[in-house]
PDB file of N, CA and C in Angstrom:
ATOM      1  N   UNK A   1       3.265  20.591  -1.808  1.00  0.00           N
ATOM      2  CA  UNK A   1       4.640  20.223  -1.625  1.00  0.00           C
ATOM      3  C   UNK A   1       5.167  19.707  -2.962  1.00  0.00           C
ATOM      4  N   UNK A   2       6.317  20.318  -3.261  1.00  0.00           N
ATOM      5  CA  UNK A   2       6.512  19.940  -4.482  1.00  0.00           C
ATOM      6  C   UNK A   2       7.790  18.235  -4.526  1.00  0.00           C
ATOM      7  N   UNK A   3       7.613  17.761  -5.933  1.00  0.00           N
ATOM      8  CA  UNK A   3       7.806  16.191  -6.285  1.00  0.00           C
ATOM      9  C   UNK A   3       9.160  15.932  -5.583  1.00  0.00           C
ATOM     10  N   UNK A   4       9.954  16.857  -5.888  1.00  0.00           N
ATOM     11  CA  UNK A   4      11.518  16.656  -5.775  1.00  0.00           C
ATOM     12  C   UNK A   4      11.577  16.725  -4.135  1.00  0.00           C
ATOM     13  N   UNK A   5      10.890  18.026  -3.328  1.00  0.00           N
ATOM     14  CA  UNK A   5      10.728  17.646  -1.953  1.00  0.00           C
ATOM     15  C   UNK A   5      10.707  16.518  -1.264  1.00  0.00           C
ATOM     16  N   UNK A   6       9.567  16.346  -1.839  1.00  0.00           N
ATOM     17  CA  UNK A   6       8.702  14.800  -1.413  1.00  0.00           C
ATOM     18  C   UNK A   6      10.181  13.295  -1.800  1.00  0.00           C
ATOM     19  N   UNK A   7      10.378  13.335  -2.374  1.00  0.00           N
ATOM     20  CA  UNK A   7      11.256  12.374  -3.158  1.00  0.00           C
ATOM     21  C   UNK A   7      12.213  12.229  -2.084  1.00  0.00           C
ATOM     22  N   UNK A   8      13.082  13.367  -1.558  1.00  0.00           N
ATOM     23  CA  UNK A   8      14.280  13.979  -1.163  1.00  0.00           C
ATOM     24  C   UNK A   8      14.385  13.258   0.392  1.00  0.00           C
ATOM     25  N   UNK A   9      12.529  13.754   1.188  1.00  0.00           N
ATOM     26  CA  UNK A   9      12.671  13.451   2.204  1.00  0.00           C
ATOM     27  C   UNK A   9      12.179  12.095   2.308  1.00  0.00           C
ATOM     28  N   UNK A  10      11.724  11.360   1.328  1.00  0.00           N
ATOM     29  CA  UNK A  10      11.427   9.866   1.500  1.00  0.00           C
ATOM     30  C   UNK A  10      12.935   8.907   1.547  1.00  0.00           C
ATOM     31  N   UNK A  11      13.979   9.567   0.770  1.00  0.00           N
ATOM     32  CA  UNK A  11      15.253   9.095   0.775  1.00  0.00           C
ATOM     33  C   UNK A  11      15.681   9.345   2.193  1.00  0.00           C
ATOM     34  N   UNK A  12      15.740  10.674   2.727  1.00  0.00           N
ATOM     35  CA  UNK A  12      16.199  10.666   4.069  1.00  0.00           C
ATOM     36  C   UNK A  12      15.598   9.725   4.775  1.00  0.00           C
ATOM     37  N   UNK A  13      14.616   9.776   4.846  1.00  0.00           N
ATOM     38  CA  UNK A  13      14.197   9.430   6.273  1.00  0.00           C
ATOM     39  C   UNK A  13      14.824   7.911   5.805  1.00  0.00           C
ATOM     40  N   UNK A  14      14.683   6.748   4.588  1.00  0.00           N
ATOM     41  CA  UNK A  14      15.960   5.908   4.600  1.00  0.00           C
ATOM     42  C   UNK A  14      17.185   5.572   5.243  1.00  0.00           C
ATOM     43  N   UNK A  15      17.879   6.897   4.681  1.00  0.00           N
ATOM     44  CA  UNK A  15      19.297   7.047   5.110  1.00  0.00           C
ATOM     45  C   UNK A  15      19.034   7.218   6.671  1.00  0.00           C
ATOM     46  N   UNK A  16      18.273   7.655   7.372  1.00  0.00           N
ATOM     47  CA  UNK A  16      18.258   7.883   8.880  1.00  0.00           C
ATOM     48  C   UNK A  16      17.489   7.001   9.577  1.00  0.00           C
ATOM     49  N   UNK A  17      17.262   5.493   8.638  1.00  0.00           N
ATOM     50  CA  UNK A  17      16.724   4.503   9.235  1.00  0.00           C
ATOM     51  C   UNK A  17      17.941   3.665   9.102  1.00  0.00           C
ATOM     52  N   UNK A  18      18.898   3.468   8.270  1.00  0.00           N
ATOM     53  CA  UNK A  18      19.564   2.581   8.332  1.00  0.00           C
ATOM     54  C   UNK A  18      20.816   3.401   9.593  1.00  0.00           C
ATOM     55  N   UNK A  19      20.794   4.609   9.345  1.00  0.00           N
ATOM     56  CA  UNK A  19      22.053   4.603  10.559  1.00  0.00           C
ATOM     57  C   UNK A  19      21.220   4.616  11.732  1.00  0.00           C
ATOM     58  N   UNK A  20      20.689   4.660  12.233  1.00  0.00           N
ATOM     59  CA  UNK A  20      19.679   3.994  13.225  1.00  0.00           C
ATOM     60  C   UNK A  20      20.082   2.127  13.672  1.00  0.00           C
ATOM     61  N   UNK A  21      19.658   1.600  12.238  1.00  0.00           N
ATOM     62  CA  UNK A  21      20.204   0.111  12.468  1.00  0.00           C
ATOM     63  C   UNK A  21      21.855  -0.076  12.737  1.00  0.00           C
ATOM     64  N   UNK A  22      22.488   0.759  11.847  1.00  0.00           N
ATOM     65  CA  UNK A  22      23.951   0.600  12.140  1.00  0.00           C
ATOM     66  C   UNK A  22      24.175   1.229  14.100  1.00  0.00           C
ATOM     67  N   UNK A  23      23.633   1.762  14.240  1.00  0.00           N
ATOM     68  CA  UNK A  23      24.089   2.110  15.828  1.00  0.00           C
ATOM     69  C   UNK A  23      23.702   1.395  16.565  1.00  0.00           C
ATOM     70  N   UNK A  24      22.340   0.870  16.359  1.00  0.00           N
ATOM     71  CA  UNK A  24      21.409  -0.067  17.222  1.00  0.00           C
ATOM     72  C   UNK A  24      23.117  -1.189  17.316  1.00  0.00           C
ATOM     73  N   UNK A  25      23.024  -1.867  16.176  1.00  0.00           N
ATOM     74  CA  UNK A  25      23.919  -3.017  15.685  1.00  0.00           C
ATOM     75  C   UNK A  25      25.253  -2.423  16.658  1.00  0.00           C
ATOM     76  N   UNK A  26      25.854  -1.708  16.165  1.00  0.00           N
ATOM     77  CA  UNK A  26      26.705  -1.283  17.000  1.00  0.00           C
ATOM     78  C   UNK A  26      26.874  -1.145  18.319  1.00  0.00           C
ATOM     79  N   UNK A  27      26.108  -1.165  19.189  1.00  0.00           N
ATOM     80  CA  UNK A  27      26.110  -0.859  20.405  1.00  0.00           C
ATOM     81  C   UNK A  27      25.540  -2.074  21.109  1.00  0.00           C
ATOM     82  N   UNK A  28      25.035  -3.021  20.405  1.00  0.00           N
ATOM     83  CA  UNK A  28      24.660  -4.377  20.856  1.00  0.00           C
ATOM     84  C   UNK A  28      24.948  -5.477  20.367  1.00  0.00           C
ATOM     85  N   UNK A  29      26.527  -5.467  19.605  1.00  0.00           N
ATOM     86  CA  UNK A  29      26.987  -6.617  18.690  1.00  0.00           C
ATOM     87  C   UNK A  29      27.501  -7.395  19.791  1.00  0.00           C
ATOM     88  N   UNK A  30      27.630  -7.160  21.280  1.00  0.00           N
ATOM     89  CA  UNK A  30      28.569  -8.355  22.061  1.00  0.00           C
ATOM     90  C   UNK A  30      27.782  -9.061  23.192  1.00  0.00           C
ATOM     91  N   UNK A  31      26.383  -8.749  23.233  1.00  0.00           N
ATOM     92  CA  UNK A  31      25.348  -9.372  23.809  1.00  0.00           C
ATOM     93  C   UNK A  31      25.848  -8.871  25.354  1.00  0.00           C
ATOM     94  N   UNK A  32      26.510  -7.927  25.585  1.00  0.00           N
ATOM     95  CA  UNK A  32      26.950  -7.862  26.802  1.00  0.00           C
ATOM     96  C   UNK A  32      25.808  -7.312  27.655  1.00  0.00           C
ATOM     97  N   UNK A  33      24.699  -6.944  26.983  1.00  0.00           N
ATOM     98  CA  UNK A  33      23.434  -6.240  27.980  1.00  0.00           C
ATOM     99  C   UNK A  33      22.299  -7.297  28.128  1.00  0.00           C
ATOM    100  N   UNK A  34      22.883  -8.481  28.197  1.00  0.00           N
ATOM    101  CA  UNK A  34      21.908  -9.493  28.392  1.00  0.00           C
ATOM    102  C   UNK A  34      21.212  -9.885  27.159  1.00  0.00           C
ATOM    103  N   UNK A  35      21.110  -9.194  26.004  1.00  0.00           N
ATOM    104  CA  UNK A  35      20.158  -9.337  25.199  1.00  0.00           C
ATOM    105  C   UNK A  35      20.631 -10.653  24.309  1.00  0.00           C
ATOM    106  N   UNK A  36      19.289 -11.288  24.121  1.00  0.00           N
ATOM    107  CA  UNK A  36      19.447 -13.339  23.634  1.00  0.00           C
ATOM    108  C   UNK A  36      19.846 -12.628  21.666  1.00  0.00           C
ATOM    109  N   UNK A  37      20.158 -13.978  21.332  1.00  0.00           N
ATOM    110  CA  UNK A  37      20.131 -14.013  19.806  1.00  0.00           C
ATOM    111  C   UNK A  37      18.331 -14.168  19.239  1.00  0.00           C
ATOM    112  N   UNK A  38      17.428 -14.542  20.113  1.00  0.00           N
ATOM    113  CA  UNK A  38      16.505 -14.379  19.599  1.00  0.00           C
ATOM    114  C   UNK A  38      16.045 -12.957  19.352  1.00  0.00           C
ATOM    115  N   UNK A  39      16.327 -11.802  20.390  1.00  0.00           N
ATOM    116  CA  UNK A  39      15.947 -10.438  20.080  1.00  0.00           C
ATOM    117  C   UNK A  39      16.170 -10.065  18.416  1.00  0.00           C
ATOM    118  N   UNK A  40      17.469 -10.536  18.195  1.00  0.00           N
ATOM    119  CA  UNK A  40      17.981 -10.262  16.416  1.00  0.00           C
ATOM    120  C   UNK A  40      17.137 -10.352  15.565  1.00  0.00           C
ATOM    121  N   UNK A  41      16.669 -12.075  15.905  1.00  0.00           N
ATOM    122  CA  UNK A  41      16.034 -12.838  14.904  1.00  0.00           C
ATOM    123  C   UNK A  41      14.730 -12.246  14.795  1.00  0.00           C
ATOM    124  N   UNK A  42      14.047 -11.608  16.277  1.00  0.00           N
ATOM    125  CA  UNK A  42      12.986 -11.242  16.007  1.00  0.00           C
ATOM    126  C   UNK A  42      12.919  -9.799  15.122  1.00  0.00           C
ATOM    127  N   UNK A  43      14.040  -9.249  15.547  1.00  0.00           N
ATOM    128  CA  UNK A  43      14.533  -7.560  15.260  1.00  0.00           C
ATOM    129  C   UNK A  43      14.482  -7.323  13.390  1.00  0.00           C
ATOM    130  N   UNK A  44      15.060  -8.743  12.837  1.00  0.00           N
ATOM    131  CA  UNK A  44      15.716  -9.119  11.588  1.00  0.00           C
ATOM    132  C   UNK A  44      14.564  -9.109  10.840  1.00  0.00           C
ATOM    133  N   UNK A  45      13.525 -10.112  11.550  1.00  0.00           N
ATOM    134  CA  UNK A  45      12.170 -10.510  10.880  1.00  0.00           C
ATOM    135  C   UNK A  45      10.812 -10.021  10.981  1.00  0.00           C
ATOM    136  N   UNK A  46      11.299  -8.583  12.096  1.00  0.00           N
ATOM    137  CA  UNK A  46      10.650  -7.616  11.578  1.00  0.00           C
ATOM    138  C   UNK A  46      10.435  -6.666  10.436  1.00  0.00           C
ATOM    139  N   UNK A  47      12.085  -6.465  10.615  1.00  0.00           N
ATOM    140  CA  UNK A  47      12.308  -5.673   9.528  1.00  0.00           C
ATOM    141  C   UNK A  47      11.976  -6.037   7.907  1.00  0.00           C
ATOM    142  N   UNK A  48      12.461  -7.734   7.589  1.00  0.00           N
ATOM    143  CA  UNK A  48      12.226  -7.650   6.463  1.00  0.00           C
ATOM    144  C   UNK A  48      10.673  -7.862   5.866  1.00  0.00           C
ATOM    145  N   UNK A  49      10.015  -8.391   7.490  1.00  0.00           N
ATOM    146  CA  UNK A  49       8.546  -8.793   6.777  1.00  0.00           C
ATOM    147  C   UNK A  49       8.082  -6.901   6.690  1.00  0.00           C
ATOM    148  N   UNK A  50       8.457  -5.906   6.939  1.00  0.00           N
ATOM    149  CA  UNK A  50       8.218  -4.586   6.973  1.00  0.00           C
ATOM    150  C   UNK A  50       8.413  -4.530   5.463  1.00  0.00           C
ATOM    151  N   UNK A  51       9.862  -4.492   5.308  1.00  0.00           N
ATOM    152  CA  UNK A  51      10.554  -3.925   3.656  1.00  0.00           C
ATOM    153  C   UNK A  51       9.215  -4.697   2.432  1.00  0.00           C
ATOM    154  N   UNK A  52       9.183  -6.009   2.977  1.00  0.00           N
ATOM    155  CA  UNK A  52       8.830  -6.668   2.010  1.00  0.00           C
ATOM    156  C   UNK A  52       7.033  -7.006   2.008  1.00  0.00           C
ATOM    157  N   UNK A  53       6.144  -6.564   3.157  1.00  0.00           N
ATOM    158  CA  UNK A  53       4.824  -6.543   3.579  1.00  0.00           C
ATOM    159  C   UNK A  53       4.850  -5.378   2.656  1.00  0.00           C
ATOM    160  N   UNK A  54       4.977  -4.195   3.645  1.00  0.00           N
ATOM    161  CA  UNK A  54       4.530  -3.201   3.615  1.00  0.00           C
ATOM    162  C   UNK A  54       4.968  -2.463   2.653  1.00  0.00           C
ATOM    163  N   UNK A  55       6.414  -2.323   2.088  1.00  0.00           N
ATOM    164  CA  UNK A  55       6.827  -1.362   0.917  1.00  0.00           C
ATOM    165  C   UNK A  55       6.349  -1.665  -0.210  1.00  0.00           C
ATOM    166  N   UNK A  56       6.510  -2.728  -0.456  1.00  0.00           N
ATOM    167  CA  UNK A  56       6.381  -3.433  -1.765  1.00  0.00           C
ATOM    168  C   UNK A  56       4.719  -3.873  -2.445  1.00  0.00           C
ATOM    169  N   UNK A  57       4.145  -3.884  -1.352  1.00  0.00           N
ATOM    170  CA  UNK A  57       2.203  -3.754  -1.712  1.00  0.00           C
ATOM    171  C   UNK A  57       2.005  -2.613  -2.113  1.00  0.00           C
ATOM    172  N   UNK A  58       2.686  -1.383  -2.103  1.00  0.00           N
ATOM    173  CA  UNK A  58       2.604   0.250  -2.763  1.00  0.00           C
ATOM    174  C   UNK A  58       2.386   0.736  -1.976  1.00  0.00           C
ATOM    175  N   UNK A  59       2.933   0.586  -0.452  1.00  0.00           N
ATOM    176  CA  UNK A  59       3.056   1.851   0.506  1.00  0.00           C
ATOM    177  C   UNK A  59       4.056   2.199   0.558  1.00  0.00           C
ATOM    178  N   UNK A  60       5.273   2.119   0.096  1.00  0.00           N
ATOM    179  CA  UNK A  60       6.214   2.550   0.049  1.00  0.00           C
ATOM    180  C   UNK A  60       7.096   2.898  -1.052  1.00  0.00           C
ATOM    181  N   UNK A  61       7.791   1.839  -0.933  1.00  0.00           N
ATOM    182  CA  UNK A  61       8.816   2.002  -2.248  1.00  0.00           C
ATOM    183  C   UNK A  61       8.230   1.730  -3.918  1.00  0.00           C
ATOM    184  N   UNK A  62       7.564   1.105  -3.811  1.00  0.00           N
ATOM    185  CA  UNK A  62       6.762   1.012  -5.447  1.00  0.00           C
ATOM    186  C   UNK A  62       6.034   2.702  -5.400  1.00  0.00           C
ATOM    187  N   UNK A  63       5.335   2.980  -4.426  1.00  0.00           N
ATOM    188  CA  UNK A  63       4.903   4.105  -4.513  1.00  0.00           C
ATOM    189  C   UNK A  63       5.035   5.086  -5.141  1.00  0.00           C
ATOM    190  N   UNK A  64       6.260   5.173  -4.107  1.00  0.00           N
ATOM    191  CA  UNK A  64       7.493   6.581  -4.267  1.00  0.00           C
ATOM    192  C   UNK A  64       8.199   6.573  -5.744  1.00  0.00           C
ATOM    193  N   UNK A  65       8.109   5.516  -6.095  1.00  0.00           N
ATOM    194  CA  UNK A  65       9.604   5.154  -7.291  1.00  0.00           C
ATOM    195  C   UNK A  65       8.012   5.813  -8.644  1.00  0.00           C
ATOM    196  N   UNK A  66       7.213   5.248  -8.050  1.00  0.00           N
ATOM    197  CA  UNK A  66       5.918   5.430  -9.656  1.00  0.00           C
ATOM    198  C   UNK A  66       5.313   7.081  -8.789  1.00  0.00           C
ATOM    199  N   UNK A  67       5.834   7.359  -8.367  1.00  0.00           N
ATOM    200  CA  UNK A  67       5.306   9.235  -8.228  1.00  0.00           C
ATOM    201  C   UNK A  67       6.494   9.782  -8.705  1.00  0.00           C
ATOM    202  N   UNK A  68       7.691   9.310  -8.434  1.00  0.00           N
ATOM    203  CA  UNK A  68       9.183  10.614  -8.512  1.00  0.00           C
ATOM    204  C   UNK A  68       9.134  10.012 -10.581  1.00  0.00           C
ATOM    205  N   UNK A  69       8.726   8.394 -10.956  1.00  0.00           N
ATOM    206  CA  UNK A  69       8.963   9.318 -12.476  1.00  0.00           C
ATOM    207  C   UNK A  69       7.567   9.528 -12.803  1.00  0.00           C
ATOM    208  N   UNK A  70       5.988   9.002 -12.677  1.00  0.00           N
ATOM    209  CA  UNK A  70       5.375   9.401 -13.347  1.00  0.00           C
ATOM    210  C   UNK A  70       3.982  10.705 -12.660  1.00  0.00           C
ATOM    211  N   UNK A  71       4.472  11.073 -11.697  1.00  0.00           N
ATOM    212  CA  UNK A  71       3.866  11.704 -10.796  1.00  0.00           C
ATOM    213  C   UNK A  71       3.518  13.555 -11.419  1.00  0.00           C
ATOM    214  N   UNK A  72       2.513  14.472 -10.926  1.00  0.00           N
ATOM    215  CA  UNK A  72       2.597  15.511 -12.044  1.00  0.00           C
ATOM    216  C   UNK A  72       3.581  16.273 -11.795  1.00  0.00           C
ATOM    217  N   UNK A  73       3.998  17.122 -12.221  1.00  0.00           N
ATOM    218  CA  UNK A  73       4.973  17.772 -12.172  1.00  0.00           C
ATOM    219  C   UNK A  73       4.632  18.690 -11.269  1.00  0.00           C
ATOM    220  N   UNK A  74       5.691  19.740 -11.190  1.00  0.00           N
ATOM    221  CA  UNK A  74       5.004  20.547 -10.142  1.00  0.00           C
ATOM    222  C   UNK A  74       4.734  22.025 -11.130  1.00  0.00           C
ATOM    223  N   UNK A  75       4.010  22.963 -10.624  1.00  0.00           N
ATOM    224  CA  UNK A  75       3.626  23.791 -11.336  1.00  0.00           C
ATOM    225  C   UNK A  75       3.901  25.142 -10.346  1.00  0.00           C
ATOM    226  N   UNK A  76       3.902  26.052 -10.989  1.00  0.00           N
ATOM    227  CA  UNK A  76       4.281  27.326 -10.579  1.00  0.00           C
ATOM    228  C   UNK A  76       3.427  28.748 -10.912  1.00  0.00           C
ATOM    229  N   UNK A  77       2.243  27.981 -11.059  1.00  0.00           N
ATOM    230  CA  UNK A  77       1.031  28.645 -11.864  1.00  0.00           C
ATOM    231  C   UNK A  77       0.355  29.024 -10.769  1.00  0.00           C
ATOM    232  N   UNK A  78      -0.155  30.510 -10.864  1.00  0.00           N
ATOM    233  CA  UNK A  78      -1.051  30.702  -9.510  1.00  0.00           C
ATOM    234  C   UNK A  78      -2.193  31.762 -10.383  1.00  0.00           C
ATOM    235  N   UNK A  79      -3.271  31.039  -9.457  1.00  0.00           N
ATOM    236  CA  UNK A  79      -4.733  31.893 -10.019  1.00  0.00           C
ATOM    237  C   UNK A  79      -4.821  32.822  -9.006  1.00  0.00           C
ATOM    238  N   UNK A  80      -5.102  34.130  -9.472  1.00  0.00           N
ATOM    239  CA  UNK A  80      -6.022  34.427  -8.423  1.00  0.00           C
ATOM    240  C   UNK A  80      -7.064  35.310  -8.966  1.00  0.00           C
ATOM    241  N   UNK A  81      -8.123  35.217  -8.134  1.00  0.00           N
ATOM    242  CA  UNK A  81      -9.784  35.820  -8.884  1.00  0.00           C
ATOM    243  C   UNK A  81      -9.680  37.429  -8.445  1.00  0.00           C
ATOM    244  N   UNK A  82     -10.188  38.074  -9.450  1.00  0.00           N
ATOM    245  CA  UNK A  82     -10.564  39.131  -9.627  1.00  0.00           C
ATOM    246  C   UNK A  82     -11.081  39.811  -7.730  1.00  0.00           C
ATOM    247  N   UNK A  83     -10.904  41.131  -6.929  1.00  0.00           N
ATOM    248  CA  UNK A  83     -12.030  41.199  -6.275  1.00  0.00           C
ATOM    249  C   UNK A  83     -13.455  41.647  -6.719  1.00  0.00           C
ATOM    250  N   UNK A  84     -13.898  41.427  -5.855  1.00  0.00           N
ATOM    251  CA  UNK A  84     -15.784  41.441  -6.123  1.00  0.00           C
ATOM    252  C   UNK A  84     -16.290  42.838  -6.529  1.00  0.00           C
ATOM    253  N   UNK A  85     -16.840  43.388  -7.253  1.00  0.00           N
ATOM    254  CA  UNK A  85     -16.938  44.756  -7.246  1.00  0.00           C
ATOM    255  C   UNK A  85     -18.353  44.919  -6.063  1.00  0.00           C
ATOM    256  N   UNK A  86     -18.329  45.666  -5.458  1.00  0.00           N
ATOM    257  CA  UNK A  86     -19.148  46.123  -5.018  1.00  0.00           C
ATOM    258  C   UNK A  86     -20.231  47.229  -4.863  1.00  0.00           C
TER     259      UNK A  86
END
């Protein structure tokens, strides 16, 4: 899979996590489905112990950012072996 692929869909899937949060948010900003202010807090402090656990130890975003500049390039080189004489 080549770098720029890889790069492209690590951004999406981003962008289709935060509108995810924006709808979640949206559709439950008036507590009208019963749901407490603690759900938030827990919702909130998931998320950032996530961003900030998990991305930032190099599963994520340090990762991605040290493959898209120093990662190999991609190549367009193809071997292929001789057939066998028989």
């Amino acid at each position: 899979m080549s770098k720029q692929l890889t790069t492209r869909w690590y951004i999406s899937a981003w962008i289709v996590s935060a509108i995810a949060w924006l709808a979640l948010l949206a559709t439950t900003h008036n507590h009208q489905d019963g749901t407490s202010p603690a759900f938030y807090l827990v919702l909130g402090a998931g998320a950032i112990l996530m961003l900030l656990f998990l991305q930032l130890i190099g599963l994520g975003i340090v990762g991605m950012v040290a493959y898209a500049l120093a990662g190999p390039e991609d190549s367009t080189t193809v071997v292929t072996r001789p057939p066998m004489a028989t």
